[in-house]
N, C-alpha and C. Protein backbone atom coordinates (compact mmCIF):
# COMPACT_ATOMS: atom_id res chain seq x y z
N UNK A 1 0.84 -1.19 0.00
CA UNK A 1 0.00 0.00 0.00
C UNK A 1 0.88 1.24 0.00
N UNK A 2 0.47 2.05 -0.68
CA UNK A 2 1.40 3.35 -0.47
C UNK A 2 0.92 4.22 0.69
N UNK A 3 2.02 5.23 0.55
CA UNK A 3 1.86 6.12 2.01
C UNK A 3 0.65 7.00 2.01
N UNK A 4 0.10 7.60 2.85
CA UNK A 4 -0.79 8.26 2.40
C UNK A 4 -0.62 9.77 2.59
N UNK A 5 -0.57 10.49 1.93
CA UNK A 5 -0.07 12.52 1.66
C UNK A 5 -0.99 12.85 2.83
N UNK A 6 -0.32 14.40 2.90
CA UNK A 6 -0.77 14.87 3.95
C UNK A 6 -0.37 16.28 3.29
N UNK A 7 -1.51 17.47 3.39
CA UNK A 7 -0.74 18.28 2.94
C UNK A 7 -0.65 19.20 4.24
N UNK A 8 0.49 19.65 4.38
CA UNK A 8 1.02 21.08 5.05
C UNK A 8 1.43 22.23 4.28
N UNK A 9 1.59 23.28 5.41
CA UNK A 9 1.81 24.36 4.27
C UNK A 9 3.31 24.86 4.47
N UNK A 10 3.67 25.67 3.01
CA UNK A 10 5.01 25.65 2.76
C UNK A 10 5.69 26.61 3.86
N UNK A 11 7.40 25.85 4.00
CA UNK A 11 8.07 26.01 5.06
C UNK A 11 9.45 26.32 4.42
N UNK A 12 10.16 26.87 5.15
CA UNK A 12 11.58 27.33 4.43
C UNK A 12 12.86 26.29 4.92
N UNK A 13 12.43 25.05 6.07
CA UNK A 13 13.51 24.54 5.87
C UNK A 13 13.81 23.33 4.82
N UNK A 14 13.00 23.27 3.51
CA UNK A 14 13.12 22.18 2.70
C UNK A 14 14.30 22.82 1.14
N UNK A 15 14.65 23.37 1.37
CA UNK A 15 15.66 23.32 0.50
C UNK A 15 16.31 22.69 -0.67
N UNK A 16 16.71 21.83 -0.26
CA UNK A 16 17.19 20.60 -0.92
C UNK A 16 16.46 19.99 -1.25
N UNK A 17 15.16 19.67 -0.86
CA UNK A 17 13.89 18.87 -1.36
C UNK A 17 13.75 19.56 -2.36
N UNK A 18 13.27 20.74 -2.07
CA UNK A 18 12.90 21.49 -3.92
C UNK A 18 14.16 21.72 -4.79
N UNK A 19 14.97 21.62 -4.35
CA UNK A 19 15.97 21.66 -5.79
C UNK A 19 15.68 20.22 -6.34
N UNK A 20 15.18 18.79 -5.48
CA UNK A 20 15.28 17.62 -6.09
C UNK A 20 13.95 17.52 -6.71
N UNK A 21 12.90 18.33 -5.70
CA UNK A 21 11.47 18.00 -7.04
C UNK A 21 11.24 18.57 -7.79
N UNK A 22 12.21 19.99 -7.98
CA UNK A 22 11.82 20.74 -9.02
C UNK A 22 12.75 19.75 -10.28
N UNK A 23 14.07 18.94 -10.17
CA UNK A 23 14.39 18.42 -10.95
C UNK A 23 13.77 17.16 -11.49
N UNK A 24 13.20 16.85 -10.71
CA UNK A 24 12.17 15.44 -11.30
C UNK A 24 10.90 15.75 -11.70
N UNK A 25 10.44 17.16 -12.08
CA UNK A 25 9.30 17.63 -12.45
C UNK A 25 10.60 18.29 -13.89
N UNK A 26 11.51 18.09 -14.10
CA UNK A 26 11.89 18.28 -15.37
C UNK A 26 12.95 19.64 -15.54
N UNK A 27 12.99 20.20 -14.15
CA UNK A 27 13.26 22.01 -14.41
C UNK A 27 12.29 22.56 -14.10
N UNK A 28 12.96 23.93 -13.46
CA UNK A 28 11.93 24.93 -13.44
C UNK A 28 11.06 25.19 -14.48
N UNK A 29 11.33 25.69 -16.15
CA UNK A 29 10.61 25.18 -17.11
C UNK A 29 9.69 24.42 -17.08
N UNK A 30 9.46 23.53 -16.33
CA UNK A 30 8.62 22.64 -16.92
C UNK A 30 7.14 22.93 -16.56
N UNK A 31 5.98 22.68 -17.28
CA UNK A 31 4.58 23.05 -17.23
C UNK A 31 3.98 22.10 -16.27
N UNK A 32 4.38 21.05 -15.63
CA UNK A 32 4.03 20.17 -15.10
C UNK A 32 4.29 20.37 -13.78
N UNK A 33 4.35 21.79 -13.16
CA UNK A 33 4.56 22.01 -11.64
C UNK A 33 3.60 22.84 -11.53
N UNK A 34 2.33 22.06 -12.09
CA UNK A 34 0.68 22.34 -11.06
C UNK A 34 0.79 22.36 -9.75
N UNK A 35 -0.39 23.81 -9.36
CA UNK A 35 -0.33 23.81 -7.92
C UNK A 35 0.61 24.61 -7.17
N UNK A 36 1.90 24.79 -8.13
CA UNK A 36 3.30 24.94 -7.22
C UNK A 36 3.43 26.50 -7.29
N UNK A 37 2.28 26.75 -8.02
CA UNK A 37 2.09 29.02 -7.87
C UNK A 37 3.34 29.33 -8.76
N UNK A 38 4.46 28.21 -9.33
CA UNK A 38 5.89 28.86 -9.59
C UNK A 38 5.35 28.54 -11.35
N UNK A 39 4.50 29.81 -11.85
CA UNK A 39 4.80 29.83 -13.03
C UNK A 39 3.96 30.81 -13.41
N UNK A 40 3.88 31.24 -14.83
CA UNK A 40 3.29 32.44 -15.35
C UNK A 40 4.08 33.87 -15.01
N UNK A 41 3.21 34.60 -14.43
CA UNK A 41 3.52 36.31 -14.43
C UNK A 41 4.04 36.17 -12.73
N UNK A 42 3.74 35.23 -12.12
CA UNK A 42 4.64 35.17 -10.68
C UNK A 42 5.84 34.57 -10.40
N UNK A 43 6.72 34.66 -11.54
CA UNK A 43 7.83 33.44 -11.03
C UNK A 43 8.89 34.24 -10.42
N UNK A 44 9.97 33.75 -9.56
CA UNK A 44 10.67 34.92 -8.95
C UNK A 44 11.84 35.32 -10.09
N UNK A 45 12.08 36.26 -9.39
CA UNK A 45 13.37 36.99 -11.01
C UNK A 45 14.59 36.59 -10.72
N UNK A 46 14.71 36.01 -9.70
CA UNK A 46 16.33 35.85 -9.52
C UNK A 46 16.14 33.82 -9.64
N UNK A 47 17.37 33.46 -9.47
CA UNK A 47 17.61 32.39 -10.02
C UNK A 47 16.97 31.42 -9.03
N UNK A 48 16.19 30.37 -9.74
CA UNK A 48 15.03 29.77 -8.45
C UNK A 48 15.98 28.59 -8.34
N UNK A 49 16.54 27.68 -8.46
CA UNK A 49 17.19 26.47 -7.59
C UNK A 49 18.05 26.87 -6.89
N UNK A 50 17.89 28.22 -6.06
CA UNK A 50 18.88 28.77 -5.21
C UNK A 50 18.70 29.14 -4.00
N UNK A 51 18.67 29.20 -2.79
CA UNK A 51 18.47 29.74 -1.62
C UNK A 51 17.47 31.06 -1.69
N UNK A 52 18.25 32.01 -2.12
CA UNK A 52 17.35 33.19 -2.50
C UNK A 52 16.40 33.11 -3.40
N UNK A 53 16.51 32.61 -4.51
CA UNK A 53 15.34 31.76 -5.24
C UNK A 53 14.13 31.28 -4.62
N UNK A 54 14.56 30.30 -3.67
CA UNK A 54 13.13 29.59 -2.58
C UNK A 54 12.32 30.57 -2.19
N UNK A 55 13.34 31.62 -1.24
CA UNK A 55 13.23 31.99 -0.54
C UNK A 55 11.92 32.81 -1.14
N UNK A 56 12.28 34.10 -2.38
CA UNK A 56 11.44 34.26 -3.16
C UNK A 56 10.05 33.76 -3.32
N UNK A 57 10.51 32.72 -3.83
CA UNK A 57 8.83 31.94 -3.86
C UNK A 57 8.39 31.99 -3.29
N UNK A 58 8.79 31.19 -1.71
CA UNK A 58 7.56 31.22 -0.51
C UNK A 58 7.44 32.50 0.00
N UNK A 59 7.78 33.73 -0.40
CA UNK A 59 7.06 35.12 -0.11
C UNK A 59 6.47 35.34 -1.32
N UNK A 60 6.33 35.04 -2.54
CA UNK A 60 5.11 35.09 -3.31
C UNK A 60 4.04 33.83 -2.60
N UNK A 61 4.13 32.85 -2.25
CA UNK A 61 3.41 32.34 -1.84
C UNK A 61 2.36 33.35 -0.63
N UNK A 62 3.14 33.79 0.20
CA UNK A 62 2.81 33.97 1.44
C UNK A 62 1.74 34.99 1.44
N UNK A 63 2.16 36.05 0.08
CA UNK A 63 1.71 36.86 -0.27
C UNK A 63 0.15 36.92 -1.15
N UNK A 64 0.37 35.80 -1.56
CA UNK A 64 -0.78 35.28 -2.39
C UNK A 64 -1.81 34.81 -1.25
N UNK A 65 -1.40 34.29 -0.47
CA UNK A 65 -2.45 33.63 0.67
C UNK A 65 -2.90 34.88 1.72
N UNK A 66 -2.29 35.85 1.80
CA UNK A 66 -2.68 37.00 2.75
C UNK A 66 -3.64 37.82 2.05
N UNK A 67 -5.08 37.44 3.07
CA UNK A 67 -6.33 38.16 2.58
C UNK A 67 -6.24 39.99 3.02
N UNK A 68 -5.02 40.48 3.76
CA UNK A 68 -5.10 41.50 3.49
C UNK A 68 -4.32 41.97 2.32
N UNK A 69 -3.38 41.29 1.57
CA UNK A 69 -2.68 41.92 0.72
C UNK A 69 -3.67 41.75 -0.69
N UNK A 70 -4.07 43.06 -1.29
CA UNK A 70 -4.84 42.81 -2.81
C UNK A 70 -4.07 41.91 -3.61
N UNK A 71 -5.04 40.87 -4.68
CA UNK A 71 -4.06 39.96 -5.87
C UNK A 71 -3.62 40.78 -6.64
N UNK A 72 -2.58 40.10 -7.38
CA UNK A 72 -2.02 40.86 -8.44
C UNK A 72 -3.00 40.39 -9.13
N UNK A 73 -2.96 41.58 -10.33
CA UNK A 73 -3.72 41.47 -11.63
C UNK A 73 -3.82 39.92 -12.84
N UNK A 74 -5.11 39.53 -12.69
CA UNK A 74 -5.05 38.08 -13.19
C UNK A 74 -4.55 37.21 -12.29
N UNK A 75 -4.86 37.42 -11.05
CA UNK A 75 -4.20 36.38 -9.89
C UNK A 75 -5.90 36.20 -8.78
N UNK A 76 -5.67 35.04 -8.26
CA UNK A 76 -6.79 35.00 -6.58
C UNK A 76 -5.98 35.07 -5.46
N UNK A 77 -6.94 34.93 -4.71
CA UNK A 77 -6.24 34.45 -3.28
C UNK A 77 -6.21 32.93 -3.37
N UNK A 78 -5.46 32.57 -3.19
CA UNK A 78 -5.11 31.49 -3.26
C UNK A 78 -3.92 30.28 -1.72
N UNK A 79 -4.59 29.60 -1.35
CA UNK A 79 -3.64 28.83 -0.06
C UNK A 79 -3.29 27.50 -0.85
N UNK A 80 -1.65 27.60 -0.02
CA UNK A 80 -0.90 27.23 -0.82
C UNK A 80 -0.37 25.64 -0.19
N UNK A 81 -0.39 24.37 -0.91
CA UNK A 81 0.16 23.22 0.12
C UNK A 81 1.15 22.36 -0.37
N UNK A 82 2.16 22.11 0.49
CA UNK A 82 2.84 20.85 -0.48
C UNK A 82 2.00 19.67 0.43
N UNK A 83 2.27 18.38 -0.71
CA UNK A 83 2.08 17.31 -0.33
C UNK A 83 3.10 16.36 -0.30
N UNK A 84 2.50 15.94 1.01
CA UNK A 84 4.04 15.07 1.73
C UNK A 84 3.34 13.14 1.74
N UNK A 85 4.31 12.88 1.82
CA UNK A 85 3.74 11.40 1.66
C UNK A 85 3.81 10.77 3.32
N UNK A 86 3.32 9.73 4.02
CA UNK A 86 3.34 9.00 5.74
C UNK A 86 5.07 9.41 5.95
N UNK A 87 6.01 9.12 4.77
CA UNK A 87 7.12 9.46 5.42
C UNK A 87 8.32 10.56 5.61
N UNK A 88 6.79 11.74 5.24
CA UNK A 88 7.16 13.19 5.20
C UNK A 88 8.20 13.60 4.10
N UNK A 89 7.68 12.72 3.07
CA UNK A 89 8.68 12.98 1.89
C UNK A 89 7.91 13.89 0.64
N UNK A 90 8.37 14.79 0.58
CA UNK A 90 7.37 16.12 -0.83
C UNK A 90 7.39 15.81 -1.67
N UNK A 91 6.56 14.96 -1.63
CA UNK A 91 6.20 14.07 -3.11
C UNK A 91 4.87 14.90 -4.18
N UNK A 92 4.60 16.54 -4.21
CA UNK A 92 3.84 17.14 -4.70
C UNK A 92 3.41 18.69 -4.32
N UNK A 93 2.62 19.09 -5.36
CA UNK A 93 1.95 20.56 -4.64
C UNK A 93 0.39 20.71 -4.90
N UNK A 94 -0.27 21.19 -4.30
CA UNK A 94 -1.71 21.54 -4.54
C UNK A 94 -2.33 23.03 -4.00
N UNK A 95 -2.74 23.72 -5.01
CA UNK A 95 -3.35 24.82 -4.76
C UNK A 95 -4.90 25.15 -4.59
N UNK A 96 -5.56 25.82 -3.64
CA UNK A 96 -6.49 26.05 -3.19
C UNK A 96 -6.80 27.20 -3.98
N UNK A 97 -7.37 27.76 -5.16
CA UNK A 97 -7.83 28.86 -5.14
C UNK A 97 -9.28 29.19 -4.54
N UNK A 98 -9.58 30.42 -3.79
CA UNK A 98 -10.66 31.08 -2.53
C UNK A 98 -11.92 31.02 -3.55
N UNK A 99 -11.43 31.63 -4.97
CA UNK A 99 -12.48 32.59 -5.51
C UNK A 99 -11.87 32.09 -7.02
N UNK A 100 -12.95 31.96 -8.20
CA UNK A 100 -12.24 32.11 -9.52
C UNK A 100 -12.66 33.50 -10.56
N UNK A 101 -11.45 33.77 -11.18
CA UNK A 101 -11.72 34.87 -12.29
C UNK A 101 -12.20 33.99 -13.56
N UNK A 102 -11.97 34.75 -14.67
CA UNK A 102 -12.40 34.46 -15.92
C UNK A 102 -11.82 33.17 -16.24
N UNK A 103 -10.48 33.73 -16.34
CA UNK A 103 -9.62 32.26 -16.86
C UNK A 103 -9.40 31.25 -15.81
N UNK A 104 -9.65 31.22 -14.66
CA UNK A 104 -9.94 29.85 -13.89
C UNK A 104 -11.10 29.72 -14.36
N UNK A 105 -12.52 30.09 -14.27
CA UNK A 105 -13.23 29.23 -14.37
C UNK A 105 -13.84 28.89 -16.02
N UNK A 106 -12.86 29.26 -16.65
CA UNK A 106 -12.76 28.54 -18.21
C UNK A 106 -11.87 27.09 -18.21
N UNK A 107 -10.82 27.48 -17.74
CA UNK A 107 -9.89 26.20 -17.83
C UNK A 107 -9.12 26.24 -16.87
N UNK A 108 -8.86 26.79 -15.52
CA UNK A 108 -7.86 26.72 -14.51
C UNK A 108 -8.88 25.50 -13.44
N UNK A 109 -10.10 26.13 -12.74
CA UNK A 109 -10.59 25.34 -11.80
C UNK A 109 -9.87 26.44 -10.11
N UNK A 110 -10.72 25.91 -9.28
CA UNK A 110 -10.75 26.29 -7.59
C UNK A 110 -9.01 24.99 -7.63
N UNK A 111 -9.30 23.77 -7.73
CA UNK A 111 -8.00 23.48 -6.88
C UNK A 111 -6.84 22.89 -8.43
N UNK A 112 -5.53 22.82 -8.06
CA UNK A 112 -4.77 22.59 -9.04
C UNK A 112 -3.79 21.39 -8.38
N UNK A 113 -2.92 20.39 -8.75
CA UNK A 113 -2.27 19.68 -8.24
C UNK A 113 -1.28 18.77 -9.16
N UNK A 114 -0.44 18.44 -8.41
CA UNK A 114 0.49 17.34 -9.05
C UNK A 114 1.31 16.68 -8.12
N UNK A 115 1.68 15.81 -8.63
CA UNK A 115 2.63 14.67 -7.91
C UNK A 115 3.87 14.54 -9.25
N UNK A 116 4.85 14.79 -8.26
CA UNK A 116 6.17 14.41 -8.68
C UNK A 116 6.25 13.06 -9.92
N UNK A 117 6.90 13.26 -10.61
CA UNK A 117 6.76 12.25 -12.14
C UNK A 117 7.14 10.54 -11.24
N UNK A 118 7.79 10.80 -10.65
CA UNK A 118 8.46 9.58 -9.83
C UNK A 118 7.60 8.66 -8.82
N UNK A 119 6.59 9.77 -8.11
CA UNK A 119 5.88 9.06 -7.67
C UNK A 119 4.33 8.68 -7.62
N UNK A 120 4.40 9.11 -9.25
CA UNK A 120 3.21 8.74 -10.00
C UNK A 120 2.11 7.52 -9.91
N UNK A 121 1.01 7.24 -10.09
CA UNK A 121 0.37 5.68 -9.42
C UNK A 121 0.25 5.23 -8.48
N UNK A 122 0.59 6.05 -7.51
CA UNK A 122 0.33 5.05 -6.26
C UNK A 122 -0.76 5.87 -5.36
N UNK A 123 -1.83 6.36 -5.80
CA UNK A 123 -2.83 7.04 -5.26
C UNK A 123 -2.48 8.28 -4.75
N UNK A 124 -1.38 9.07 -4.86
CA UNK A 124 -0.97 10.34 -4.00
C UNK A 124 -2.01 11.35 -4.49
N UNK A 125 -2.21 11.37 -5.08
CA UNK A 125 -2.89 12.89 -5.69
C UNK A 125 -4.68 12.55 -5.25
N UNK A 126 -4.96 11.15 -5.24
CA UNK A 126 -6.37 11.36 -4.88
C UNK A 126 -6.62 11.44 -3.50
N UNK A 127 -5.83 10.83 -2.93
CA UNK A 127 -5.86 11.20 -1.35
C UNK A 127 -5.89 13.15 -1.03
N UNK A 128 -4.48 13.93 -1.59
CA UNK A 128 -4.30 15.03 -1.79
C UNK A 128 -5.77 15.59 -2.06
N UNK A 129 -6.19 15.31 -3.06
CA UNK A 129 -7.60 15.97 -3.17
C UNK A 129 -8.38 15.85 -2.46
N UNK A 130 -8.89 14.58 -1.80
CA UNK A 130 -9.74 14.50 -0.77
C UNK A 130 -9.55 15.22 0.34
N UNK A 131 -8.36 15.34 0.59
CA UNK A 131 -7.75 16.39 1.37
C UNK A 131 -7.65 17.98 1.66
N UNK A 132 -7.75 18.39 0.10
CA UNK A 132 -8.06 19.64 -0.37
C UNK A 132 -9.66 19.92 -0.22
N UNK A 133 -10.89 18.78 -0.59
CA UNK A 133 -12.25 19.26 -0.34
C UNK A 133 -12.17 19.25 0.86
N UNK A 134 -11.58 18.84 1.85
CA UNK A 134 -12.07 19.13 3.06
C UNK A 134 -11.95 20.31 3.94
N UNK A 135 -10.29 21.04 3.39
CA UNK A 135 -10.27 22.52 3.07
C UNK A 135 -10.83 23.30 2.65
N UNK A 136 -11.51 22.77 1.39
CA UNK A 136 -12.35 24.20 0.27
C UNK A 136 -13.69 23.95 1.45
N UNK A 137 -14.28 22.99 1.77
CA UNK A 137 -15.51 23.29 2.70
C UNK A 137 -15.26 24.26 3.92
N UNK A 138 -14.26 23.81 4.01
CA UNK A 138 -13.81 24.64 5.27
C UNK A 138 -13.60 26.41 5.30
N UNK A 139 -13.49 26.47 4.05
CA UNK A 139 -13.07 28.07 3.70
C UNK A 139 -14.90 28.54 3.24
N UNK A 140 -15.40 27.66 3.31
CA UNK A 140 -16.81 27.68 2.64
C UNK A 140 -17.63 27.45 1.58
N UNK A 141 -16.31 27.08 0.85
CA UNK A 141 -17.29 26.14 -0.74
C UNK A 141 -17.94 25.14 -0.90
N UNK A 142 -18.97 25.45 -1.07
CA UNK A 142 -19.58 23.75 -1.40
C UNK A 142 -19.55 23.11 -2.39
N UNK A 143 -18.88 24.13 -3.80
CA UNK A 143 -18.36 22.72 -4.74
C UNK A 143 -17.29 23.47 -5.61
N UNK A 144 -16.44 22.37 -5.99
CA UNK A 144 -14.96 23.22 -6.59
C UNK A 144 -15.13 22.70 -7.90
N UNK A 145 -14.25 23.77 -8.76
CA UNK A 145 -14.39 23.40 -10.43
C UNK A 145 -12.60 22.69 -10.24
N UNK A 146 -12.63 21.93 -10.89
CA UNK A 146 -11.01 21.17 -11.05
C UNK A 146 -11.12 20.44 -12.73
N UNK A 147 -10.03 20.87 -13.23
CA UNK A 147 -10.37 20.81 -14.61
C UNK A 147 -9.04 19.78 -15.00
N UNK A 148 -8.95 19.18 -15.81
CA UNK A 148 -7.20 18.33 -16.49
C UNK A 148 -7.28 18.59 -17.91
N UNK A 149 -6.33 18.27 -18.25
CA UNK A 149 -6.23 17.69 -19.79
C UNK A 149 -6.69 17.01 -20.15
N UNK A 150 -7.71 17.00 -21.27
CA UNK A 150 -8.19 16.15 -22.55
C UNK A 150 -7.96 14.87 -22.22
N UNK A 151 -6.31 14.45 -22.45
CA UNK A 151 -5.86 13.41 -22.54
C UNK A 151 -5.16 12.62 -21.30
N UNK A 152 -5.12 13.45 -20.27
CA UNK A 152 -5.36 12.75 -19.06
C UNK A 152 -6.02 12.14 -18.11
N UNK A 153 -6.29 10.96 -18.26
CA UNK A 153 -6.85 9.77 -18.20
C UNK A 153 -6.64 9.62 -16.70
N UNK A 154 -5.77 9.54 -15.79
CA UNK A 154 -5.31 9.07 -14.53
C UNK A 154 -6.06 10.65 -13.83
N UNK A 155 -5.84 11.60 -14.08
CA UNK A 155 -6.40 12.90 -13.24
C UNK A 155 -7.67 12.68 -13.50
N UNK A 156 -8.26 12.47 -15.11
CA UNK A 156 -9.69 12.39 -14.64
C UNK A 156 -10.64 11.50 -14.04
N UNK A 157 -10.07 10.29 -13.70
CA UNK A 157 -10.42 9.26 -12.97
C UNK A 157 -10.31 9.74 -11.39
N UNK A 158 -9.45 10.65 -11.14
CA UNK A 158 -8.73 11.07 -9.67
C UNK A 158 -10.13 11.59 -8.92
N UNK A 159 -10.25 12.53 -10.27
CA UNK A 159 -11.52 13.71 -9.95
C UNK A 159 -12.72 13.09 -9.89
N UNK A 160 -13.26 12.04 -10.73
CA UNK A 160 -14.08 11.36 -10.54
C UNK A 160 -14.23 10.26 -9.53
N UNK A 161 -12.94 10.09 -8.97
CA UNK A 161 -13.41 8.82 -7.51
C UNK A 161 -13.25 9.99 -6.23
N UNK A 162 -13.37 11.59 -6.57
CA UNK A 162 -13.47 12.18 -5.53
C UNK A 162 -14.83 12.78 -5.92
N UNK A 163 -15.80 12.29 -6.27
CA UNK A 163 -16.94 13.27 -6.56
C UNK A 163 -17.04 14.00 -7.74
N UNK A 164 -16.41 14.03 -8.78
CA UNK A 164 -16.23 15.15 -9.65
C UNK A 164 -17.28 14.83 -11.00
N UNK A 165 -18.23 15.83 -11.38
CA UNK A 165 -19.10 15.36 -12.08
C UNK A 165 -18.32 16.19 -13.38
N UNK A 166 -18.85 15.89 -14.78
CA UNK A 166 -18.07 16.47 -15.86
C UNK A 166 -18.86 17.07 -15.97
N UNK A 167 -18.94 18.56 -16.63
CA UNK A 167 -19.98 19.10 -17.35
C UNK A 167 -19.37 19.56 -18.41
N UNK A 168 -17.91 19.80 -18.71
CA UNK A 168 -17.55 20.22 -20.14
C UNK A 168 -16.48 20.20 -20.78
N UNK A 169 -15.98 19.96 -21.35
CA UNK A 169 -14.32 20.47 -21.96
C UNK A 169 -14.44 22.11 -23.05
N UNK A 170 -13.47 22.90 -22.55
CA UNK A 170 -13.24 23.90 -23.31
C UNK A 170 -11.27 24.11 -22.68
N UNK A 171 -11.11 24.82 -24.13
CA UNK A 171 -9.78 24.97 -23.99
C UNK A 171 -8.99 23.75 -24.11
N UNK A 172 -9.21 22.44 -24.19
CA UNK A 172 -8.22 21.56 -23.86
C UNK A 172 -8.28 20.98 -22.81
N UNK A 173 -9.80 21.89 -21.73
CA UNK A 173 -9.52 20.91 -20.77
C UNK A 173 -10.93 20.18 -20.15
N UNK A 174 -10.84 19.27 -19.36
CA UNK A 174 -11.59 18.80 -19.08
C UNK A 174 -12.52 19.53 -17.80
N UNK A 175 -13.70 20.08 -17.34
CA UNK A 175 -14.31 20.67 -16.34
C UNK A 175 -15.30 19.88 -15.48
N UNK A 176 -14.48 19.57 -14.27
CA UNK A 176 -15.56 19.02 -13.11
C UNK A 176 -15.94 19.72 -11.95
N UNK A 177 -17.32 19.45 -11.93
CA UNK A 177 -17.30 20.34 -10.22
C UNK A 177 -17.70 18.95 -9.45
N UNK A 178 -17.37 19.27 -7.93
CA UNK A 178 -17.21 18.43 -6.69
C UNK A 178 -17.68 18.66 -5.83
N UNK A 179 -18.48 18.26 -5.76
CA UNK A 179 -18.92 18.78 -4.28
C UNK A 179 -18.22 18.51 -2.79
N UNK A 180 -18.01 19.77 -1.97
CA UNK A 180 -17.32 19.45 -1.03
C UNK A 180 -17.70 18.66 0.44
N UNK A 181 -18.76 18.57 0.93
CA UNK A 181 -19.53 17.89 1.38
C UNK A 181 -19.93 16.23 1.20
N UNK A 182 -19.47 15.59 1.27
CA UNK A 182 -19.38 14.22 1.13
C UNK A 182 -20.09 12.92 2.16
């Protein structure tokens, strides 16, 4: 049986962990670090597999999650989690967005997520989610939009053994809402 995730929220003594999952997610580059807030118009400017780099991030993070600080433009409030596996290993990230704009609720969705390429299949990400509705109820939603790719087959099965009903694909992607209440 695999371990089962747990998400907490991000901390500054993992260091070395993210230089290793950002490399098994391919590079910073890579499009496949859902959840992880580290991409688009927020990425930090100085060099991210670096101390000051991290560091960076988790004050855009911090910043993103503080309901007194206004979003940046084309941004939510958003709380931010890694996911750790029973043996506290960061095997992922998942994002909570509060509220959606235009382009979440076309093709972004309320929660976003991934698991490390490595530790792919072994249920991490649906646990993670179940994990996450029990948050979004908690903040007060009673149902989240979570959307995948077309052609991802394993996420949309994820979303669907957590409640996730389809109502559409646009953009490329697939659109479920969930109810958080279970």
């Amino acid at each position: 049986m695999s371990a089962a995730p747990v998400l907490v929220l991000p901390s500054a003594d993992r260091f070395a962990e993210w230089v290793q999952l950002v490399e098994d997610y391919g590079g910073p580059e890579s499009t496949e670090l859902v959840g992880s807030g580290f991409h688009g118009n927020r990425e930090p400017r100085v060099p991210v597999l670096t101390p000051d780099g991290y560091a960076t991030w988790l004050a855009m993070l911090a910043e993103e999650a503080d309901e007194s600080v206004p979003p940046h433009p084309g941004r939510v409030k958003s709380s931010w989690f890694w996911v750790l596996d029973d043996d506290g290993a960061w095997v992922g990230f998942l994002a909570l967005r509060r509220s959606l704009n235009t382009a979440l609720l076309e093709t972004g969705g309320h929660i976003g997520y991934s698991i490390r390429p490595s530790r792919r299949g072994e249920g991490l990400a649906g646990r993670a989610l179940a994990d996450a509705l029990v948050e979004a109820s908690a903040i007060g939603l009673e149902r989240v939009l979570i959307t995948c790719d077309e052609d991802n087959v394993a996420s949309a099965r994820t979303i669907e053994r957590n409640g996730g009903v389809y109502e559409d694909s646009r953009g490329g992607k697939r659109r479920y809402w969930v109810p958080t209440h279970r």
